[in-house]
PDB file of N, CA and C in Angstrom:
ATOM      1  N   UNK A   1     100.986 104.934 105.783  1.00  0.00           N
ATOM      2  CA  UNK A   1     101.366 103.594 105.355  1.00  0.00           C
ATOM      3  C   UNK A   1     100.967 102.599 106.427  1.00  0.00           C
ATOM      4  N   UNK A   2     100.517 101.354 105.991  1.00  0.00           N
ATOM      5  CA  UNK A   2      99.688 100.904 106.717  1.00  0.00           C
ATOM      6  C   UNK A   2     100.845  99.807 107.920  1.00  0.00           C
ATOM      7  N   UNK A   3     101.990  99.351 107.109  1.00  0.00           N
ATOM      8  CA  UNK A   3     103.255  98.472 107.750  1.00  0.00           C
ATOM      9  C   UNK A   3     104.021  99.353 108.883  1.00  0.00           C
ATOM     10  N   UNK A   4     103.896 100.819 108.866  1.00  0.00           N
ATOM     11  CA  UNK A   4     104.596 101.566 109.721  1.00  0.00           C
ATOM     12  C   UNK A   4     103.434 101.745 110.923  1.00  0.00           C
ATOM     13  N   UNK A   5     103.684 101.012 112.094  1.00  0.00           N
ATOM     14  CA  UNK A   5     103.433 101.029 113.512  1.00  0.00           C
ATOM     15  C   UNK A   5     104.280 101.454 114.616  1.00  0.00           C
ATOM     16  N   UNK A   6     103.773 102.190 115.188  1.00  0.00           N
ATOM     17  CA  UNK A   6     104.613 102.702 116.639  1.00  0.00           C
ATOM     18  C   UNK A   6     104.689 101.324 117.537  1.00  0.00           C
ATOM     19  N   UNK A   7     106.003 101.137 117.949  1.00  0.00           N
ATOM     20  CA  UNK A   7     106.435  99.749 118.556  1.00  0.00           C
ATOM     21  C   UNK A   7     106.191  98.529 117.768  1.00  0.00           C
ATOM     22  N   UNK A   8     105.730  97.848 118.783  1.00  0.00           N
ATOM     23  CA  UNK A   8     105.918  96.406 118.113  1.00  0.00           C
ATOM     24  C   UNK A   8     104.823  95.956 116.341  1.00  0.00           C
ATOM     25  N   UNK A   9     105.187  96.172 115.506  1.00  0.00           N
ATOM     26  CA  UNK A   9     104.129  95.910 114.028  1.00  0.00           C
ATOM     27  C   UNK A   9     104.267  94.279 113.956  1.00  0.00           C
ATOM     28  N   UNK A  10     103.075  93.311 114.201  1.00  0.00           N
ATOM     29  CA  UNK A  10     103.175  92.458 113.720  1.00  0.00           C
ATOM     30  C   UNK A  10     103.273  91.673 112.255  1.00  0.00           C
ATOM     31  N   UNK A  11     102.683  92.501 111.346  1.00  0.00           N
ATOM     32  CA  UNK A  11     102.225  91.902 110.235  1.00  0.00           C
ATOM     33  C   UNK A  11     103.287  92.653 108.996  1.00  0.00           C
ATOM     34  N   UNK A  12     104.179  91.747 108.089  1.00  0.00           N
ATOM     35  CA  UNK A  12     104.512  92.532 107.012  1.00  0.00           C
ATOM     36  C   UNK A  12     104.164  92.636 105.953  1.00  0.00           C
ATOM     37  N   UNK A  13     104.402  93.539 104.984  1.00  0.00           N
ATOM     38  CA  UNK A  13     103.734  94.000 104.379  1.00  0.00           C
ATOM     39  C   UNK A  13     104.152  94.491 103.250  1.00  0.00           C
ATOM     40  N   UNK A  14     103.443  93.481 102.061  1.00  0.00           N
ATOM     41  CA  UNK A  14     104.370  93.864 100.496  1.00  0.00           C
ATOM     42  C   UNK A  14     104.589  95.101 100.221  1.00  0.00           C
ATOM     43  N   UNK A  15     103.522  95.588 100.506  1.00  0.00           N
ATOM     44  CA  UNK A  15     103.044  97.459  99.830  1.00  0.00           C
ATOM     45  C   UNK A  15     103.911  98.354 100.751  1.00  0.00           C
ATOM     46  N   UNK A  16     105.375  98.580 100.527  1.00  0.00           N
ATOM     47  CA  UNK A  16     106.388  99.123 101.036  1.00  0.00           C
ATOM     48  C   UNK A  16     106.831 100.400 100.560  1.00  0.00           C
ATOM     49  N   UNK A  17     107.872 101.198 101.496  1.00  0.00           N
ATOM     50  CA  UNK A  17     108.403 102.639 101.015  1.00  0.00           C
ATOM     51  C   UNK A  17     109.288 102.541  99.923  1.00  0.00           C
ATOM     52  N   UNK A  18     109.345 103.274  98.960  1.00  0.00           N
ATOM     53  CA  UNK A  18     110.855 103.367  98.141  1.00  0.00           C
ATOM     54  C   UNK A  18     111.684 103.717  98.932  1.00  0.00           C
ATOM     55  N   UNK A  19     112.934 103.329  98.222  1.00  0.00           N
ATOM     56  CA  UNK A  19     114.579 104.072  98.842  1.00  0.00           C
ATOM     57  C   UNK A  19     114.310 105.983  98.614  1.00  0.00           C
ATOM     58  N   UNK A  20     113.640 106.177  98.165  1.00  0.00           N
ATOM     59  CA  UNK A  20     113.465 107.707  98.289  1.00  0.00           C
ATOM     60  C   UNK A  20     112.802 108.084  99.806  1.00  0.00           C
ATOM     61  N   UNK A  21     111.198 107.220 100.097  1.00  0.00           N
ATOM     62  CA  UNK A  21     110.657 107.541 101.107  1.00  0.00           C
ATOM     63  C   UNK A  21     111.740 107.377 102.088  1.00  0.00           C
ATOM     64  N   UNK A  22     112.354 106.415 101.984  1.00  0.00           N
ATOM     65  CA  UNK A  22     112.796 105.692 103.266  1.00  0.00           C
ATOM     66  C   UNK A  22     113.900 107.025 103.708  1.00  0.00           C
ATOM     67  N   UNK A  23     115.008 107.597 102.569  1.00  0.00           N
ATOM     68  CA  UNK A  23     115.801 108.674 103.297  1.00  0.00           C
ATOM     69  C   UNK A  23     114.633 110.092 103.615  1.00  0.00           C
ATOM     70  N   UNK A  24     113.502 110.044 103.350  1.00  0.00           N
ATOM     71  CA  UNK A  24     112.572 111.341 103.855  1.00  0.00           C
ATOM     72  C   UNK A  24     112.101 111.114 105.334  1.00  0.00           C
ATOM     73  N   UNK A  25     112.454 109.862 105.854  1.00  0.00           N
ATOM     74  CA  UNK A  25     111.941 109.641 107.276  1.00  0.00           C
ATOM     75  C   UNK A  25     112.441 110.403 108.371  1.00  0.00           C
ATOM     76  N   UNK A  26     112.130 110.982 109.289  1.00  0.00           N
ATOM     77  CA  UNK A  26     112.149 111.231 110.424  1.00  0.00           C
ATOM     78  C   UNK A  26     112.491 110.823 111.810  1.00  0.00           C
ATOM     79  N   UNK A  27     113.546 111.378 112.351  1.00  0.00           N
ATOM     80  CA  UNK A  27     113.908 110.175 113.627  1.00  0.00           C
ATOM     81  C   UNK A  27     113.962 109.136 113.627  1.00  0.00           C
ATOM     82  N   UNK A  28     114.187 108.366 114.520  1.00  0.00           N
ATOM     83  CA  UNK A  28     114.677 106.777 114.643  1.00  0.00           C
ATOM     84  C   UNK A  28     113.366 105.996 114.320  1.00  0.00           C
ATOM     85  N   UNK A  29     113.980 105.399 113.449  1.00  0.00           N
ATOM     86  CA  UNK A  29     112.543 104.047 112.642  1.00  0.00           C
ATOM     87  C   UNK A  29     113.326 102.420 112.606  1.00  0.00           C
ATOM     88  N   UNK A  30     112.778 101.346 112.872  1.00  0.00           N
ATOM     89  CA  UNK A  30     113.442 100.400 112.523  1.00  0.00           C
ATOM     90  C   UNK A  30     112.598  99.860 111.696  1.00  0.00           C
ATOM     91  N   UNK A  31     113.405  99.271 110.476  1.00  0.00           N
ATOM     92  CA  UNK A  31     112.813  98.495 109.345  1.00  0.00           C
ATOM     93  C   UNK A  31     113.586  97.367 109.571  1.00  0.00           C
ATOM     94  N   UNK A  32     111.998  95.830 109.355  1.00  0.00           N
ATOM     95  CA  UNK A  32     112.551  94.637 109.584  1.00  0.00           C
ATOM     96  C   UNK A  32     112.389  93.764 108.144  1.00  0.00           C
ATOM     97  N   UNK A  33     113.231  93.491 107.966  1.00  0.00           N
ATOM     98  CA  UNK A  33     112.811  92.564 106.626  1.00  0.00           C
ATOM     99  C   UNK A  33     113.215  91.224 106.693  1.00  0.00           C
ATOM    100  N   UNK A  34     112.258  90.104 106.179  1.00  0.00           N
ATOM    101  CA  UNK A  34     111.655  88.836 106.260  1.00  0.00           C
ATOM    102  C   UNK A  34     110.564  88.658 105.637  1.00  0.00           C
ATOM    103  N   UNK A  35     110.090  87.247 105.700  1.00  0.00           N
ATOM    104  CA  UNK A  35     108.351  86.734 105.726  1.00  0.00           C
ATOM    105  C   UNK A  35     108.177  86.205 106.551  1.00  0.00           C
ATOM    106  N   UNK A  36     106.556  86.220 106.383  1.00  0.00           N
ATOM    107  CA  UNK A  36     105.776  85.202 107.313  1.00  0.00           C
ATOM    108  C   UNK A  36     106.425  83.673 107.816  1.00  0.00           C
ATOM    109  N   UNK A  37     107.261  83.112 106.699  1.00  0.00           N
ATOM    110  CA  UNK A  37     107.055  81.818 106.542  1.00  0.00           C
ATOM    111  C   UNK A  37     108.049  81.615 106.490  1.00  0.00           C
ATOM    112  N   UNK A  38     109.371  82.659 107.188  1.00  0.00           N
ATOM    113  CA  UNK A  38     110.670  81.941 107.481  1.00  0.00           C
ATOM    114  C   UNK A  38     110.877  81.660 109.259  1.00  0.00           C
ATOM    115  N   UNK A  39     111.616  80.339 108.843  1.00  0.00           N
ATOM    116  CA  UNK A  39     111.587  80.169 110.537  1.00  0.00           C
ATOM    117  C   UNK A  39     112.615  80.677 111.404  1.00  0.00           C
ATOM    118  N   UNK A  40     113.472  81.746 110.694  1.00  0.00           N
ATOM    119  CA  UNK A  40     114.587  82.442 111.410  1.00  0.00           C
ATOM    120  C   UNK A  40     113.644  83.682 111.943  1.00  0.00           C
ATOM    121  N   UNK A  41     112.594  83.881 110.979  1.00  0.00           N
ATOM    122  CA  UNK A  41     111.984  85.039 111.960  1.00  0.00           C
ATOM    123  C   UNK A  41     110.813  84.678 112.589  1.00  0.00           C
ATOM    124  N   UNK A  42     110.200  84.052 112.640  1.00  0.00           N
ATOM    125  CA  UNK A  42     109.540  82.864 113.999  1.00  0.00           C
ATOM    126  C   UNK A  42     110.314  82.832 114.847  1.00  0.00           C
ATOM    127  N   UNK A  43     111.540  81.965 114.743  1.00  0.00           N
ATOM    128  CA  UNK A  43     111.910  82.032 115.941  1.00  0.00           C
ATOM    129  C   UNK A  43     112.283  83.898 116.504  1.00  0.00           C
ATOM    130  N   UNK A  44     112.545  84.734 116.138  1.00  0.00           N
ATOM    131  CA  UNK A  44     112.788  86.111 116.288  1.00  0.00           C
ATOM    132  C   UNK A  44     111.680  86.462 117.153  1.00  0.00           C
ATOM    133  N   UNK A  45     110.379  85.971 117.012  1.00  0.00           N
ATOM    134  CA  UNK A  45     109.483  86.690 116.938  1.00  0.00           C
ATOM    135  C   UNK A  45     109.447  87.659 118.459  1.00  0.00           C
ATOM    136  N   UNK A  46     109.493  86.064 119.562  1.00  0.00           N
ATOM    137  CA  UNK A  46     109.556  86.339 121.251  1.00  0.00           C
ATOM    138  C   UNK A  46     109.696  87.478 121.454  1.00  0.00           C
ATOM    139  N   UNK A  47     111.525  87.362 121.086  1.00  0.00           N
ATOM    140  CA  UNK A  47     112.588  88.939 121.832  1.00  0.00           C
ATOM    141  C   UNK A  47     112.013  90.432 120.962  1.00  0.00           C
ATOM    142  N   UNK A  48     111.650  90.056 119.850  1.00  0.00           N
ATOM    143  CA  UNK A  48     111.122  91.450 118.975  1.00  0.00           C
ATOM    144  C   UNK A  48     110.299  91.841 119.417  1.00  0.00           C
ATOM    145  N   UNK A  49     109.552  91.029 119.428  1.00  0.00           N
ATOM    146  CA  UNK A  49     107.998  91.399 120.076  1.00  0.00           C
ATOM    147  C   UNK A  49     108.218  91.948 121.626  1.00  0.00           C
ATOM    148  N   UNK A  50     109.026  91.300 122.617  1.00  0.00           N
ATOM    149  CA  UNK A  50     109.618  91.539 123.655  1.00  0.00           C
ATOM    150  C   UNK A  50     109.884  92.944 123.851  1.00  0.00           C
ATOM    151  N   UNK A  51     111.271  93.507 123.207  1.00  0.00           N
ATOM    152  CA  UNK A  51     111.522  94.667 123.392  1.00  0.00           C
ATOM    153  C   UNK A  51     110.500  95.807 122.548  1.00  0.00           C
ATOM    154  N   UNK A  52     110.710  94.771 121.526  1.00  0.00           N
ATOM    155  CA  UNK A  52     109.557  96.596 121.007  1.00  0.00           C
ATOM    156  C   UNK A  52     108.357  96.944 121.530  1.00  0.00           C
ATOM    157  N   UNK A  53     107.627  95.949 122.300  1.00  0.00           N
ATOM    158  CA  UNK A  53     106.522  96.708 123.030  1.00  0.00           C
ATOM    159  C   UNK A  53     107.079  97.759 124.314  1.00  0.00           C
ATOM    160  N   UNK A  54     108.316  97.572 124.436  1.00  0.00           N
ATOM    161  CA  UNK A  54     108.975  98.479 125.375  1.00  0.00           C
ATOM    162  C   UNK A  54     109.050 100.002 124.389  1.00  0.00           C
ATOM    163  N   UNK A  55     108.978 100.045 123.422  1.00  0.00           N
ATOM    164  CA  UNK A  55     109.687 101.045 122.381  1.00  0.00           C
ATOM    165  C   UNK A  55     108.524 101.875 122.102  1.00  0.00           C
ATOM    166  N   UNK A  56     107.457 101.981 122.231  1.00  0.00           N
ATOM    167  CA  UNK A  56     106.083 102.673 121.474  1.00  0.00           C
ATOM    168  C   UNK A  56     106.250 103.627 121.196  1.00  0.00           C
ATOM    169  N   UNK A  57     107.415 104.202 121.219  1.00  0.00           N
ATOM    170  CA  UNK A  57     107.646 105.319 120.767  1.00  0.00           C
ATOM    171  C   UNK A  57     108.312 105.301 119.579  1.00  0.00           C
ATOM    172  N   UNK A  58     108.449 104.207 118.488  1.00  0.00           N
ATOM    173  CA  UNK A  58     109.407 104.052 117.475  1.00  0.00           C
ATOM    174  C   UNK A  58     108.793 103.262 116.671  1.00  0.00           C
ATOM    175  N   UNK A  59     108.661 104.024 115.219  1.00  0.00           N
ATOM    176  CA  UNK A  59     107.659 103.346 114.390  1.00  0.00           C
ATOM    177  C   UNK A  59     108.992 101.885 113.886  1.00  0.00           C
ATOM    178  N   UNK A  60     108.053 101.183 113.461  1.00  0.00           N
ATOM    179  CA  UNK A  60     108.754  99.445 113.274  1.00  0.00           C
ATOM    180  C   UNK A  60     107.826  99.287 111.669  1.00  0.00           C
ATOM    181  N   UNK A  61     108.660  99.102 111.004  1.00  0.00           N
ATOM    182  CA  UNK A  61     108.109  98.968 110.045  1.00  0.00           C
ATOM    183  C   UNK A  61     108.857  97.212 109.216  1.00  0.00           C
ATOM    184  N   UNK A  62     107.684  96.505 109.193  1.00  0.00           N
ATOM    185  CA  UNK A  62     108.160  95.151 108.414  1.00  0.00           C
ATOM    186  C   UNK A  62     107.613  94.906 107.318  1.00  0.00           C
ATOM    187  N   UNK A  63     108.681  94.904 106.002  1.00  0.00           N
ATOM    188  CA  UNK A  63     109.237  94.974 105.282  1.00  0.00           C
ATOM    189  C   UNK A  63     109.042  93.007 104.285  1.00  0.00           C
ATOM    190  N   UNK A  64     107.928  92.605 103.783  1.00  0.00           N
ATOM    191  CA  UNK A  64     108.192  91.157 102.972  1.00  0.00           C
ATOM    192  C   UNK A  64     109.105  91.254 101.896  1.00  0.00           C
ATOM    193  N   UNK A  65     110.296  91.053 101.998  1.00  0.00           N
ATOM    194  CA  UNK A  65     111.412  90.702 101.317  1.00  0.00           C
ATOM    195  C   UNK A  65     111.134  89.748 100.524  1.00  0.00           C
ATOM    196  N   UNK A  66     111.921  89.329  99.364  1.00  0.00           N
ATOM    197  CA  UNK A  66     111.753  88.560  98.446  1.00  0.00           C
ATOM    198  C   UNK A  66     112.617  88.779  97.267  1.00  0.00           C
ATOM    199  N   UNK A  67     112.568  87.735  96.617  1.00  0.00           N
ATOM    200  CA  UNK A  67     112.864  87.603  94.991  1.00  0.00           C
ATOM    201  C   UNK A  67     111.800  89.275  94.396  1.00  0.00           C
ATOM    202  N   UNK A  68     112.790  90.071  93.726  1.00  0.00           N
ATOM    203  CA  UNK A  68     112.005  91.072  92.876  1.00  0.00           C
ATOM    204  C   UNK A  68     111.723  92.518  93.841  1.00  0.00           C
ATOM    205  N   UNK A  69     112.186  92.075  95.023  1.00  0.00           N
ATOM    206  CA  UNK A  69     111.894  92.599  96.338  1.00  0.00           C
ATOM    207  C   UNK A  69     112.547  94.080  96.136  1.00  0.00           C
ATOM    208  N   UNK A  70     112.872  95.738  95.534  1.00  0.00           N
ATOM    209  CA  UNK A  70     113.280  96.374  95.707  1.00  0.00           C
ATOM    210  C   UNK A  70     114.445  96.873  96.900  1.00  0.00           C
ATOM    211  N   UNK A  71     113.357  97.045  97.860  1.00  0.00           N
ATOM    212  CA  UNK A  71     114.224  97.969  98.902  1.00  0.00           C
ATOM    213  C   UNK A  71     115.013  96.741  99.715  1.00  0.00           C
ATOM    214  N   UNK A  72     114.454  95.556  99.506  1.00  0.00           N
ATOM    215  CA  UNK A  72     115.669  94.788 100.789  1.00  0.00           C
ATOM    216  C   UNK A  72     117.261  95.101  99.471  1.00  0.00           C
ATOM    217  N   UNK A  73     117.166  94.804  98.411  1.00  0.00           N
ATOM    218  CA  UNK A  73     118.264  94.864  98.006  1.00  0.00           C
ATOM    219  C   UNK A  73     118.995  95.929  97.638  1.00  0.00           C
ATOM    220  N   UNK A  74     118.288  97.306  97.641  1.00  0.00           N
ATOM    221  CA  UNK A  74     119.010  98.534  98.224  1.00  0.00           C
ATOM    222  C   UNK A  74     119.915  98.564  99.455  1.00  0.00           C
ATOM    223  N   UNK A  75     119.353  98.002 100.852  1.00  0.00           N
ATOM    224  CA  UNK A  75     119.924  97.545 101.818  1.00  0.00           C
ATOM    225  C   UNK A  75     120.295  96.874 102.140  1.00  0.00           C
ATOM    226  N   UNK A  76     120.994  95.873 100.661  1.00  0.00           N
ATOM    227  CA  UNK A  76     121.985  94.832 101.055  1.00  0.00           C
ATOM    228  C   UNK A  76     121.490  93.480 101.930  1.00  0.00           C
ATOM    229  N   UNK A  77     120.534  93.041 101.933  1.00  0.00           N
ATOM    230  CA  UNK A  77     119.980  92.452 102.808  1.00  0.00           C
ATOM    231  C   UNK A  77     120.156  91.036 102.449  1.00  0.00           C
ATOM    232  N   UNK A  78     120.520  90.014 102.660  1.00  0.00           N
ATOM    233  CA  UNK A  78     120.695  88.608 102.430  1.00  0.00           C
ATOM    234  C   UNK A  78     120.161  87.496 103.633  1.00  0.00           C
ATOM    235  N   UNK A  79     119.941  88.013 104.115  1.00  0.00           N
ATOM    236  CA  UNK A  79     119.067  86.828 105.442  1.00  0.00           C
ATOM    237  C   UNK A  79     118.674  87.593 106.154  1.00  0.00           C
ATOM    238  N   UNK A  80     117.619  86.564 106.703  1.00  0.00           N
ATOM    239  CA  UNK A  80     115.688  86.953 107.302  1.00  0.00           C
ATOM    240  C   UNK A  80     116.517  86.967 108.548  1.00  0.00           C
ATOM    241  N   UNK A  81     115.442  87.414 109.644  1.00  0.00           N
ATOM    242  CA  UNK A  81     114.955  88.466 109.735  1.00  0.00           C
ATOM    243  C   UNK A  81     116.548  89.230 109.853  1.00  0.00           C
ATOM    244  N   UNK A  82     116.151  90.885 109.201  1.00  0.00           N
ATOM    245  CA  UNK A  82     117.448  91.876 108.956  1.00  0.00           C
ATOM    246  C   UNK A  82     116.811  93.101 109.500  1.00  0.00           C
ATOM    247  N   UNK A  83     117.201  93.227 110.437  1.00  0.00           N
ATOM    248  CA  UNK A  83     116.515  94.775 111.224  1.00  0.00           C
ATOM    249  C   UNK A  83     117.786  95.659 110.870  1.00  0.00           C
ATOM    250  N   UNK A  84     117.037  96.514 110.682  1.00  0.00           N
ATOM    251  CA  UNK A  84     117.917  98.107 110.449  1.00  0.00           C
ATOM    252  C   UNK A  84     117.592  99.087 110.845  1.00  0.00           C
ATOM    253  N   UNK A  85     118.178  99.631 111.612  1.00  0.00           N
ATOM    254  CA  UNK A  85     117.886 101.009 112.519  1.00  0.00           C
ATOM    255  C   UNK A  85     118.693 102.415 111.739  1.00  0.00           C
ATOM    256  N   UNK A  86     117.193 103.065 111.549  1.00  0.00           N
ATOM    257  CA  UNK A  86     117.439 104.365 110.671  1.00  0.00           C
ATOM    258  C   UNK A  86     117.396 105.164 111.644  1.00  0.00           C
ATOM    259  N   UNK A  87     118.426 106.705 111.485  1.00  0.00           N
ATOM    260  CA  UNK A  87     117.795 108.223 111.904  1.00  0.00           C
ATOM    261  C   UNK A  87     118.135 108.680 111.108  1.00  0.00           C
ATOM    262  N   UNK A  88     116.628 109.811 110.818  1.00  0.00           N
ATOM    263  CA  UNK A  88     116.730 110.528 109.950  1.00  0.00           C
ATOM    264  C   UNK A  88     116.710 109.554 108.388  1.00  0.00           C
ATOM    265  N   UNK A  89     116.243 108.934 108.078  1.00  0.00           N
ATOM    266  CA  UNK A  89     116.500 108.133 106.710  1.00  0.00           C
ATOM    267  C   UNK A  89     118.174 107.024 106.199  1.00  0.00           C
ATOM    268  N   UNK A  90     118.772 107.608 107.367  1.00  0.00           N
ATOM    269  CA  UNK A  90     120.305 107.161 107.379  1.00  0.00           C
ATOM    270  C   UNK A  90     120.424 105.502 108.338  1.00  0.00           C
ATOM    271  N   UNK A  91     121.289 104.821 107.594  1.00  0.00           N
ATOM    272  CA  UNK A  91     121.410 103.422 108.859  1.00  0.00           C
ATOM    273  C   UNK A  91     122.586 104.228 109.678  1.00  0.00           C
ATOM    274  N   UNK A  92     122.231 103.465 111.032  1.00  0.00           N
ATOM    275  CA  UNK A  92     122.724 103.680 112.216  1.00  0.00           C
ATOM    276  C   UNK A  92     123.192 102.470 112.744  1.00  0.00           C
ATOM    277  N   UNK A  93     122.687 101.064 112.596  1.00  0.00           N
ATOM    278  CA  UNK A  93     122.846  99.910 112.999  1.00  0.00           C
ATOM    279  C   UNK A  93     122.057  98.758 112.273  1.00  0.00           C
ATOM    280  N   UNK A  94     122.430  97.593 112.184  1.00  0.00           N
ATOM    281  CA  UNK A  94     121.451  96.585 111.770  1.00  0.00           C
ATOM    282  C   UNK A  94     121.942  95.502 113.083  1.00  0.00           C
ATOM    283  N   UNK A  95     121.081  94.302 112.494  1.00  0.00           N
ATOM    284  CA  UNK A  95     120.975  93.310 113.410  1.00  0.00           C
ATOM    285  C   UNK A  95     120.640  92.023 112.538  1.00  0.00           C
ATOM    286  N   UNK A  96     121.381  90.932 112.325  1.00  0.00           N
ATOM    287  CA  UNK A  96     120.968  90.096 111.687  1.00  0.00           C
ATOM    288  C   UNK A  96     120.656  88.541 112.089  1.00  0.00           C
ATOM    289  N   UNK A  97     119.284  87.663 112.161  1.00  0.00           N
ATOM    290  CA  UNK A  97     119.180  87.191 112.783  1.00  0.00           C
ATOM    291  C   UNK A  97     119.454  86.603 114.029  1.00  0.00           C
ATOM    292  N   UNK A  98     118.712  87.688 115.331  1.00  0.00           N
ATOM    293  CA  UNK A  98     118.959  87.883 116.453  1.00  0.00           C
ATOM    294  C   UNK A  98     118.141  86.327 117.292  1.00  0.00           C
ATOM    295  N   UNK A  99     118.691  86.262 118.415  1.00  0.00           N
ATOM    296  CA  UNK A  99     118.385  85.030 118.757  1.00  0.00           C
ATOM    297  C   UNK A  99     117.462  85.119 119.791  1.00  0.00           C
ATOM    298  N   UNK A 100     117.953  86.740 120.761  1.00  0.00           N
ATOM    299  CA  UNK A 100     117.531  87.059 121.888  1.00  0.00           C
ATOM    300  C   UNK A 100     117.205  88.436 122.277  1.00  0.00           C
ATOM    301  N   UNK A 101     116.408  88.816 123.164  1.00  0.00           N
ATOM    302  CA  UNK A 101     116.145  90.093 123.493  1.00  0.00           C
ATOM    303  C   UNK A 101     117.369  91.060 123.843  1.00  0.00           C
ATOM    304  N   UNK A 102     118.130  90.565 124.635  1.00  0.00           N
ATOM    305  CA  UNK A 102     119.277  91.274 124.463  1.00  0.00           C
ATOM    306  C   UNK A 102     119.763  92.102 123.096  1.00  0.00           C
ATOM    307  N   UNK A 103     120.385  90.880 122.088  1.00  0.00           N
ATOM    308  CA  UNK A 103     120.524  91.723 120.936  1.00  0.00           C
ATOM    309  C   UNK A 103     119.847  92.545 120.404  1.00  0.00           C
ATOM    310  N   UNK A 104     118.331  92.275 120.855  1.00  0.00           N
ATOM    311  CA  UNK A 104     117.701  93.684 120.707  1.00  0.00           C
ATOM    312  C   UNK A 104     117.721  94.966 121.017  1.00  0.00           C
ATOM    313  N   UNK A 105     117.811  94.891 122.489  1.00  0.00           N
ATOM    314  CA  UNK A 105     117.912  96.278 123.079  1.00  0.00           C
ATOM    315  C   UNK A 105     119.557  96.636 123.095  1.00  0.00           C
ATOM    316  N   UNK A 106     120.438  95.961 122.672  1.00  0.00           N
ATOM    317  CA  UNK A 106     121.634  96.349 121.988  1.00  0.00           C
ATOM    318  C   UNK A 106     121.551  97.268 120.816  1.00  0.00           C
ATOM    319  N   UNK A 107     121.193  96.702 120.052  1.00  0.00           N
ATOM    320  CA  UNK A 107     120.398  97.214 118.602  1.00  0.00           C
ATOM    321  C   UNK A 107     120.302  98.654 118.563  1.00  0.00           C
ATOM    322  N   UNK A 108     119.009  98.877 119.823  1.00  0.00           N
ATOM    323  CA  UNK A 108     118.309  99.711 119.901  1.00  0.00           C
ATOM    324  C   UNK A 108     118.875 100.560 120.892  1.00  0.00           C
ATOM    325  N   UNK A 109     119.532 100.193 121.517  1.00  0.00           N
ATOM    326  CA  UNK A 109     120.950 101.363 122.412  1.00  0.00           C
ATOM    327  C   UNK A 109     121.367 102.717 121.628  1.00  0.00           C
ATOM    328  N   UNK A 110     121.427 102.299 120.417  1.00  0.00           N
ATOM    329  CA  UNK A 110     122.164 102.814 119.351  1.00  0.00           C
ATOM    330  C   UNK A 110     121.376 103.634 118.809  1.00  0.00           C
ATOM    331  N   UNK A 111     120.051 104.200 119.202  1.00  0.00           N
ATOM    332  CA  UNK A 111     119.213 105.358 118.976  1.00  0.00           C
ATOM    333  C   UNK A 111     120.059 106.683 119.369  1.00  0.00           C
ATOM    334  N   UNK A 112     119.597 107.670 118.766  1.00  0.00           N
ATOM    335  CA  UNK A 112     119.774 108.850 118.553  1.00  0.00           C
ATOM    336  C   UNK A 112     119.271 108.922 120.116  1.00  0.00           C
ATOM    337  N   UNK A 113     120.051 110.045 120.713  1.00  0.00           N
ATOM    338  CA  UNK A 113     119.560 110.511 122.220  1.00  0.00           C
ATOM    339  C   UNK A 113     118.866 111.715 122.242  1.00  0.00           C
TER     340      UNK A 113
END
């Protein structure tokens, strides 16, 4: 899949997993959901981009949410940007429009050891 990148994925991407793929995943994955063209995840962009190039070891997968949008509304999702930290296909944590790198690597504390 072309949206699932190890660390930081810039670009999201309509052509997404089902709620089936998503519980077949493997170890810790974070899925971010938003668009291009909201400015809650612009402003996000810094600290995301920030910590997850620290992370290359953790696929990041972003997720264009929307009207008609399947999987954000499996995961309950109501405002941009909505990171969710899976293991194993299971949530472990989310994060909802984060302001700062901190809340990131908070977030991401919360990995499987």
């Amino acid at each position: 899949m072309d949206n699932m990148l190890m660390g930081f994925n810039p670009e999201y991407s309509e052509e997404t997993l089902t709620a089936d793929q998503v519980s077949e995943l493997v170890g810790d994955v974070l899925i971010e959901f938003g668009t291009p063209w909201c400015g809650h995840c612009q402003a996000a962009l810094p600290a995301v981009k920030n910590i997850l190039q620290q992370h290359t070891d953790m696929p990041h997968i972003k997720v264009y949410d929307g009207k008609g949008k399947r999987l954000g509304r499996v995961f309950k999702v109501k405002l941009w940007p909505t990171f969710i930290l899976l293991h194993n296909g299971q949530e472990v944590a989310r994060l909802v429009r984060p302001t700062d790198a901190q809340e990131m690597q908070q977030l991401l504390e919360k990995r499987s050891a």
